[in-house]
N, C-alpha and C. Protein backbone atom coordinates (compact mmCIF):
# COMPACT_ATOMS: atom_id res chain seq x y z
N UNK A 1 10.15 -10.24 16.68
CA UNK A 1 9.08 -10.80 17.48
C UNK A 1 9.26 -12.31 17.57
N UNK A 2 9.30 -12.85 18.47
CA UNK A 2 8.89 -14.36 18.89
C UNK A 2 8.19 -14.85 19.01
N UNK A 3 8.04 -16.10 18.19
CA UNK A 3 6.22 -16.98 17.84
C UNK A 3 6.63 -18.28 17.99
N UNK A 4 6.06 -18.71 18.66
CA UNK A 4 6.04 -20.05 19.10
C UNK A 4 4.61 -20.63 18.76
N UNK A 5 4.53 -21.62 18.31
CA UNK A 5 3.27 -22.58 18.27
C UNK A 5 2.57 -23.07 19.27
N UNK A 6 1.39 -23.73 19.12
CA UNK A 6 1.05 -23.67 20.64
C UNK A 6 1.29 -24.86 21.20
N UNK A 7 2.02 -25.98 20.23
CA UNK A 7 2.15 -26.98 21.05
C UNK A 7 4.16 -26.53 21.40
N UNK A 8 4.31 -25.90 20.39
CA UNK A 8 6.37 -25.38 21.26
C UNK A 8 5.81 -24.83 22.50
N UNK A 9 4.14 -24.25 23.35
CA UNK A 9 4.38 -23.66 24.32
C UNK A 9 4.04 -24.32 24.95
N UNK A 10 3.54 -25.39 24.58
CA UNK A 10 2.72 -26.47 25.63
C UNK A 10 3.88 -27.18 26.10
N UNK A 11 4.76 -27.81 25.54
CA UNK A 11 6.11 -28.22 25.73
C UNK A 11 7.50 -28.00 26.42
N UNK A 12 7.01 -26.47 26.52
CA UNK A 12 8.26 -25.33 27.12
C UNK A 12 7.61 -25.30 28.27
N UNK A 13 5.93 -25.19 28.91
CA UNK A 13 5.47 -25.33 30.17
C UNK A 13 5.60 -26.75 30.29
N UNK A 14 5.06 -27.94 30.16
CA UNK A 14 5.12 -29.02 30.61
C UNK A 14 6.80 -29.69 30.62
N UNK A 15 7.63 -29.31 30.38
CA UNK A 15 8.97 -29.90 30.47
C UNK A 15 9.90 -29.49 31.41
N UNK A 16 9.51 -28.36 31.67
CA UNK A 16 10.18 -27.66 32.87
C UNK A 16 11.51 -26.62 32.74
N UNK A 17 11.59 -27.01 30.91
CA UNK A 17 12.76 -26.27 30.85
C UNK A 17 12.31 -25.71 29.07
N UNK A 18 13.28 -24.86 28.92
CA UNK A 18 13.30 -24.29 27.03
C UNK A 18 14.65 -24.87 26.29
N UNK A 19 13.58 -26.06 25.46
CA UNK A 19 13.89 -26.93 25.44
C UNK A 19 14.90 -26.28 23.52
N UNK A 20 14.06 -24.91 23.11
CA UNK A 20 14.60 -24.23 22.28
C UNK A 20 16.39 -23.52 22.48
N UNK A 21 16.17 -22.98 23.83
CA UNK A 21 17.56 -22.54 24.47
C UNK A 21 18.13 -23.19 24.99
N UNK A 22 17.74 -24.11 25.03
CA UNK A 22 19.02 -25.46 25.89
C UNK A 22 19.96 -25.84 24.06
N UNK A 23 19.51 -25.99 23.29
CA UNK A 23 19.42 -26.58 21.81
C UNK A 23 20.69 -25.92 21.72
N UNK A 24 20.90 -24.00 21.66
CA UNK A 24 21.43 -22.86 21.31
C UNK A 24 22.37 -22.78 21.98
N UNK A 25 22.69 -23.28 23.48
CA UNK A 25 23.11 -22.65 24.90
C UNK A 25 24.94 -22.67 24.00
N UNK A 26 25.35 -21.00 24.45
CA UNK A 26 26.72 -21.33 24.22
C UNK A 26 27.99 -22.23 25.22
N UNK A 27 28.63 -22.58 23.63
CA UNK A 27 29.06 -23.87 24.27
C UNK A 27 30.48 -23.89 25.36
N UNK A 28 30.93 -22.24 25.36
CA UNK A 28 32.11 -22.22 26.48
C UNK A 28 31.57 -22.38 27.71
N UNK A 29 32.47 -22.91 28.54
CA UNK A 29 31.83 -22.94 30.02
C UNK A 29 31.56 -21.97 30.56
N UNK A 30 30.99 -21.32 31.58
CA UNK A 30 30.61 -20.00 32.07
C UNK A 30 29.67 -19.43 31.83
N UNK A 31 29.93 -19.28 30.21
CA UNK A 31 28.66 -18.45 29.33
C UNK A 31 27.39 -18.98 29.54
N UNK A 32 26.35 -17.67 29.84
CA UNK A 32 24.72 -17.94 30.48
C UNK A 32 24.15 -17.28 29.31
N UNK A 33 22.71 -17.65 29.50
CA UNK A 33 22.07 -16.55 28.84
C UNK A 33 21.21 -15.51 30.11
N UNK A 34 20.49 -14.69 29.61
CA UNK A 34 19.73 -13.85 30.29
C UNK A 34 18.32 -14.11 29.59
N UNK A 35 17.28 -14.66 30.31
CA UNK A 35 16.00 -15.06 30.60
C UNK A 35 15.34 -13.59 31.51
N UNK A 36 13.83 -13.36 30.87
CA UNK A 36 12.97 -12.30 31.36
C UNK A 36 11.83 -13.04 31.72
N UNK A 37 11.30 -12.65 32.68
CA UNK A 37 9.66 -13.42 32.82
C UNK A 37 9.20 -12.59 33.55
N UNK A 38 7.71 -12.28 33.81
CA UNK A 38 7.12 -11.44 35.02
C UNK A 38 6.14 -12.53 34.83
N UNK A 39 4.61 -12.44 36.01
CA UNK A 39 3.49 -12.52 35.86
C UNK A 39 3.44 -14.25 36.71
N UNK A 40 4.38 -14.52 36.95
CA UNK A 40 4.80 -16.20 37.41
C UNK A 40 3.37 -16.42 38.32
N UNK A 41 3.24 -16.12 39.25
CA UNK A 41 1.92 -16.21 40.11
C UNK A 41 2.50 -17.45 40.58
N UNK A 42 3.52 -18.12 41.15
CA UNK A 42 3.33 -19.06 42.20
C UNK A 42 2.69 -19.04 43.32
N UNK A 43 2.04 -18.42 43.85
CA UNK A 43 0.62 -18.75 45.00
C UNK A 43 -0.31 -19.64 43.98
N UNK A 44 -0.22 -20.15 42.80
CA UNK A 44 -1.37 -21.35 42.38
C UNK A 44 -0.59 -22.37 42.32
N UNK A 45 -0.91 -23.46 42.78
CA UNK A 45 0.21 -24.78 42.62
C UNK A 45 0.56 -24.98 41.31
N UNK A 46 0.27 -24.98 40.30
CA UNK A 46 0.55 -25.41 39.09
C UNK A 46 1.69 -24.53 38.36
N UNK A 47 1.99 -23.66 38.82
CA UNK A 47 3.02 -22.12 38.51
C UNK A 47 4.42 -22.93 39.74
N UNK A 48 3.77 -23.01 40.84
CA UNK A 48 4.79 -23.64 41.92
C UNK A 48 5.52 -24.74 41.64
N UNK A 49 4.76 -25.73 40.94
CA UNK A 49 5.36 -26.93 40.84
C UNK A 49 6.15 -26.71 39.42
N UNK A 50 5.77 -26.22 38.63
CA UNK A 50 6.68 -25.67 37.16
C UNK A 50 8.01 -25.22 37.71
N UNK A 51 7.90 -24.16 38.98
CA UNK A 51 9.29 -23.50 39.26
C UNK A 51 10.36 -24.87 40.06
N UNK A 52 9.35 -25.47 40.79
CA UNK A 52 10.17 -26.70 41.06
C UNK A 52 11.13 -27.65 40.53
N UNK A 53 10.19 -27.79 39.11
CA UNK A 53 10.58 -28.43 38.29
C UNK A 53 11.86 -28.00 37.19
N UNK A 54 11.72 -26.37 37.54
CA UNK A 54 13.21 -25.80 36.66
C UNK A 54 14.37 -26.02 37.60
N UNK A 55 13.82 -25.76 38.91
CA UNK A 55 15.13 -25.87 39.93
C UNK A 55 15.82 -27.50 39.66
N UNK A 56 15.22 -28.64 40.22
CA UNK A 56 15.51 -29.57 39.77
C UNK A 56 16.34 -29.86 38.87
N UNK A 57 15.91 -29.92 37.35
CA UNK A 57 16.47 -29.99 36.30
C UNK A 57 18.06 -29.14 35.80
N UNK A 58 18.29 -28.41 36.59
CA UNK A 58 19.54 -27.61 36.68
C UNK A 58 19.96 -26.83 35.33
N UNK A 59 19.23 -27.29 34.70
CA UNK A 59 19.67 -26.73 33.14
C UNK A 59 19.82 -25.49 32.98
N UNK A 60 19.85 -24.35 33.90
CA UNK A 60 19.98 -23.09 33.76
C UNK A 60 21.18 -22.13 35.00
N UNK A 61 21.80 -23.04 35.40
CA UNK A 61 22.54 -22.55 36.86
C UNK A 61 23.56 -21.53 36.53
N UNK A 62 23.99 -21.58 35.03
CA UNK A 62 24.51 -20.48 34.16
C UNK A 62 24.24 -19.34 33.54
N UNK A 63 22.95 -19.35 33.95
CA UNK A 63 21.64 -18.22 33.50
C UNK A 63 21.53 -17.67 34.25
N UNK A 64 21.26 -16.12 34.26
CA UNK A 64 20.85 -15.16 34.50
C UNK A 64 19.34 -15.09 34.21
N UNK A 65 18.90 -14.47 35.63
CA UNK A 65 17.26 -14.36 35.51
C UNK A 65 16.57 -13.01 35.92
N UNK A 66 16.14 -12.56 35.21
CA UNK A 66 15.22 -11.09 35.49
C UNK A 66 13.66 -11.41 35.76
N UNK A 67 13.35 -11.54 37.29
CA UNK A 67 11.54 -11.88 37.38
C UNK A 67 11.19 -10.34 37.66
N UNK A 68 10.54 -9.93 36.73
CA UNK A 68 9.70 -8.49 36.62
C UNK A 68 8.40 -8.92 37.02
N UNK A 69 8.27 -8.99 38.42
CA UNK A 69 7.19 -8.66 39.29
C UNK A 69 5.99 -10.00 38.60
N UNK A 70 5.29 -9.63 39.76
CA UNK A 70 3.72 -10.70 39.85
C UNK A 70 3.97 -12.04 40.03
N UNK A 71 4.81 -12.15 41.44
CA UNK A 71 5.11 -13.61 41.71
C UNK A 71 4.28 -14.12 42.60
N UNK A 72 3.76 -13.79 43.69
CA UNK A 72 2.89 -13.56 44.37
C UNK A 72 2.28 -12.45 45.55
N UNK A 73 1.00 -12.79 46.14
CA UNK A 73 0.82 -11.66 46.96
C UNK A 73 0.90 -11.63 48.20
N UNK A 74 1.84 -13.22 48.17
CA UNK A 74 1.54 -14.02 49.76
C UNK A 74 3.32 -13.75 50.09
N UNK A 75 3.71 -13.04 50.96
CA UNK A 75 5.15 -12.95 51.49
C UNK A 75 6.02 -14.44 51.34
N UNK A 76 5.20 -15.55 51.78
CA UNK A 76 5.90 -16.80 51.96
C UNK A 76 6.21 -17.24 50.84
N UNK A 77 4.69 -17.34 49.72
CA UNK A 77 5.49 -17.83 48.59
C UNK A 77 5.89 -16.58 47.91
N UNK A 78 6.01 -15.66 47.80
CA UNK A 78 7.54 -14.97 46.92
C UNK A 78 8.77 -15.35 47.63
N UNK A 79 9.02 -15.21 49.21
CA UNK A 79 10.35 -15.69 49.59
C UNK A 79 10.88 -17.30 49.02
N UNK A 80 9.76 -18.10 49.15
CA UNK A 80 10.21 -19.43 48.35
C UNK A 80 10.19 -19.43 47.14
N UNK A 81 9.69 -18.41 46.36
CA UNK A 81 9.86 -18.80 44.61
C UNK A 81 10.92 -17.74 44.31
N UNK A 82 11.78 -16.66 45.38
CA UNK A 82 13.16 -16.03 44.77
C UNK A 82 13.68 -17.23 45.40
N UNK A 83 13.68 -17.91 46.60
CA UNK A 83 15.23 -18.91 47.09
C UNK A 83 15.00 -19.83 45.60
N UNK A 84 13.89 -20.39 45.39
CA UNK A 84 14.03 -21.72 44.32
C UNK A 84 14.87 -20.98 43.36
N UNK A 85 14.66 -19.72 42.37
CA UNK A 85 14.44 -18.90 41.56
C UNK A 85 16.26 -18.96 41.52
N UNK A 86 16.75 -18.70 42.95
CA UNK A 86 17.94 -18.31 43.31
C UNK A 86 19.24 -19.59 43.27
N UNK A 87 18.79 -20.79 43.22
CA UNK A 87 19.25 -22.01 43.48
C UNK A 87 19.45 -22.23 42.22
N UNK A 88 17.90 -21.86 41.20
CA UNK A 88 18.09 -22.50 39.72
C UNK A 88 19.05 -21.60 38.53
N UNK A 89 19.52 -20.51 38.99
CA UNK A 89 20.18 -19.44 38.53
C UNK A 89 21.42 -18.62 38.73
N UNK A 90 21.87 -18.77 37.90
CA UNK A 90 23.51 -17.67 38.41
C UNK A 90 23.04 -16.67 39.13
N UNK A 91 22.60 -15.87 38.35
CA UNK A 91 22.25 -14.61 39.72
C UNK A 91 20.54 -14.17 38.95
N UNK A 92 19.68 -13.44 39.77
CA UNK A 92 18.50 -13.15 39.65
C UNK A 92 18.51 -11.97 40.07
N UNK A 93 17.48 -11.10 39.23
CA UNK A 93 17.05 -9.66 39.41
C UNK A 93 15.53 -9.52 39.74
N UNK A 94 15.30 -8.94 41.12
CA UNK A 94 14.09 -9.25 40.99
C UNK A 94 13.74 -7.32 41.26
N UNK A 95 12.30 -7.31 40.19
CA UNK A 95 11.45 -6.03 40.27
C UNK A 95 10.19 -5.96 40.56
N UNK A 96 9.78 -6.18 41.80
CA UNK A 96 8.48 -6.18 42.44
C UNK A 96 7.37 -5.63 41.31
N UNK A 97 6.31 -6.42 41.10
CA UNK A 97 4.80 -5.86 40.83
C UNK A 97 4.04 -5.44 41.78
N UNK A 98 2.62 -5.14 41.31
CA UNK A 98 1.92 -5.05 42.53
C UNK A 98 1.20 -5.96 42.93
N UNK A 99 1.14 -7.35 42.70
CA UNK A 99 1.11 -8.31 43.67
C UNK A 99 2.36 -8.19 44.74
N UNK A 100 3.32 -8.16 44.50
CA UNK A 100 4.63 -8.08 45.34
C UNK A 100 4.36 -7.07 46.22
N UNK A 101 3.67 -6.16 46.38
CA UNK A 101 3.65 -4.91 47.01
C UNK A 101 2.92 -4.57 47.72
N UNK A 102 1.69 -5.35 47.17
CA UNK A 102 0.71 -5.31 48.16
C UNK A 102 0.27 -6.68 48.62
N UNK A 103 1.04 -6.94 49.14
CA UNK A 103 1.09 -8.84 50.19
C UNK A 103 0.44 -8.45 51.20
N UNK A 104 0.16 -9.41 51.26
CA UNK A 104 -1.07 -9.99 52.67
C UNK A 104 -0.29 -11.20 53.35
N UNK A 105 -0.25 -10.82 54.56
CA UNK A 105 0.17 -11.77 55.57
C UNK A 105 -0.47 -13.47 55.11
N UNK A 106 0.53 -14.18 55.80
CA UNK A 106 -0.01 -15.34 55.56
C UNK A 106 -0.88 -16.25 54.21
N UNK A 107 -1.53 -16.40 54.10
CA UNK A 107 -2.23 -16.71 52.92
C UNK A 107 -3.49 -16.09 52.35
N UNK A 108 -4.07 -15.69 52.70
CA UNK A 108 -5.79 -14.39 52.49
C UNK A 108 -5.30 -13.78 51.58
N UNK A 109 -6.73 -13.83 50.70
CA UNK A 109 -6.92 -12.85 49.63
C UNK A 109 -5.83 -12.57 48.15
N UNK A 110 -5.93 -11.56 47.84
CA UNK A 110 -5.25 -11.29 46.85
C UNK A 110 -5.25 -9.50 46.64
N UNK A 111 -4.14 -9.40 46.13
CA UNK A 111 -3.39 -7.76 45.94
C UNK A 111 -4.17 -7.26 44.86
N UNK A 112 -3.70 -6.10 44.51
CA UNK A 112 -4.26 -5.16 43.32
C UNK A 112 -4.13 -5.79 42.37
């Protein structure tokens, strides 16, 4: 199990990156790790600007990324948080939730 404190999580959101796995990252060239996340919700700016902020920082372009669903319910921003998602990452797996599934045009409302 993995326990982090709450200021290691306050730190790992406000920095933009894991600042624990950057520490670890193996040191041949090529070699990535594989990162899991679901639940991202970029339709709230504060989730949006975090993903911004990983793209930016590049520290992961060797990483592999698995987003297991709940990115948003708005078509536009899931297409912009897989391209960012896709820019900041070797390759990405993405597995729709049901925010993902049940999108609403344009910006209105919210999914199951």
């Amino acid at each position: 199990m993995l326990s982090w404190s709450k200021a290691s999580l306050a730190a790992y959101f406000e920095s933009g990156v894991n600042s624990h796995a950057t520490a670890s990252r193996p040191s041949e060239p090529g070699q990535g790790r594989l990162y899991a996340v679901s639940d991202v919700h970029t339709d709230k700016p504060e989730n949006m600007a975090w993903w911004r902020r990983l793209e930016e920082c590049g520290a992961h372009r060797a990483d592999s990324l698995i987003l297991a669903g709940d990115v948003s319910h708005r078509p536009d921003v899931l297409l912009e948080t897989l391209q960012i998602a896709a820019r900041a990452f070797r390759t990405v797996h993405f597995v729709p939730g049901n925010h993902d599934l049940w999108v609403r045009g344009g910006g209105g409302g919210g999914g199951g």
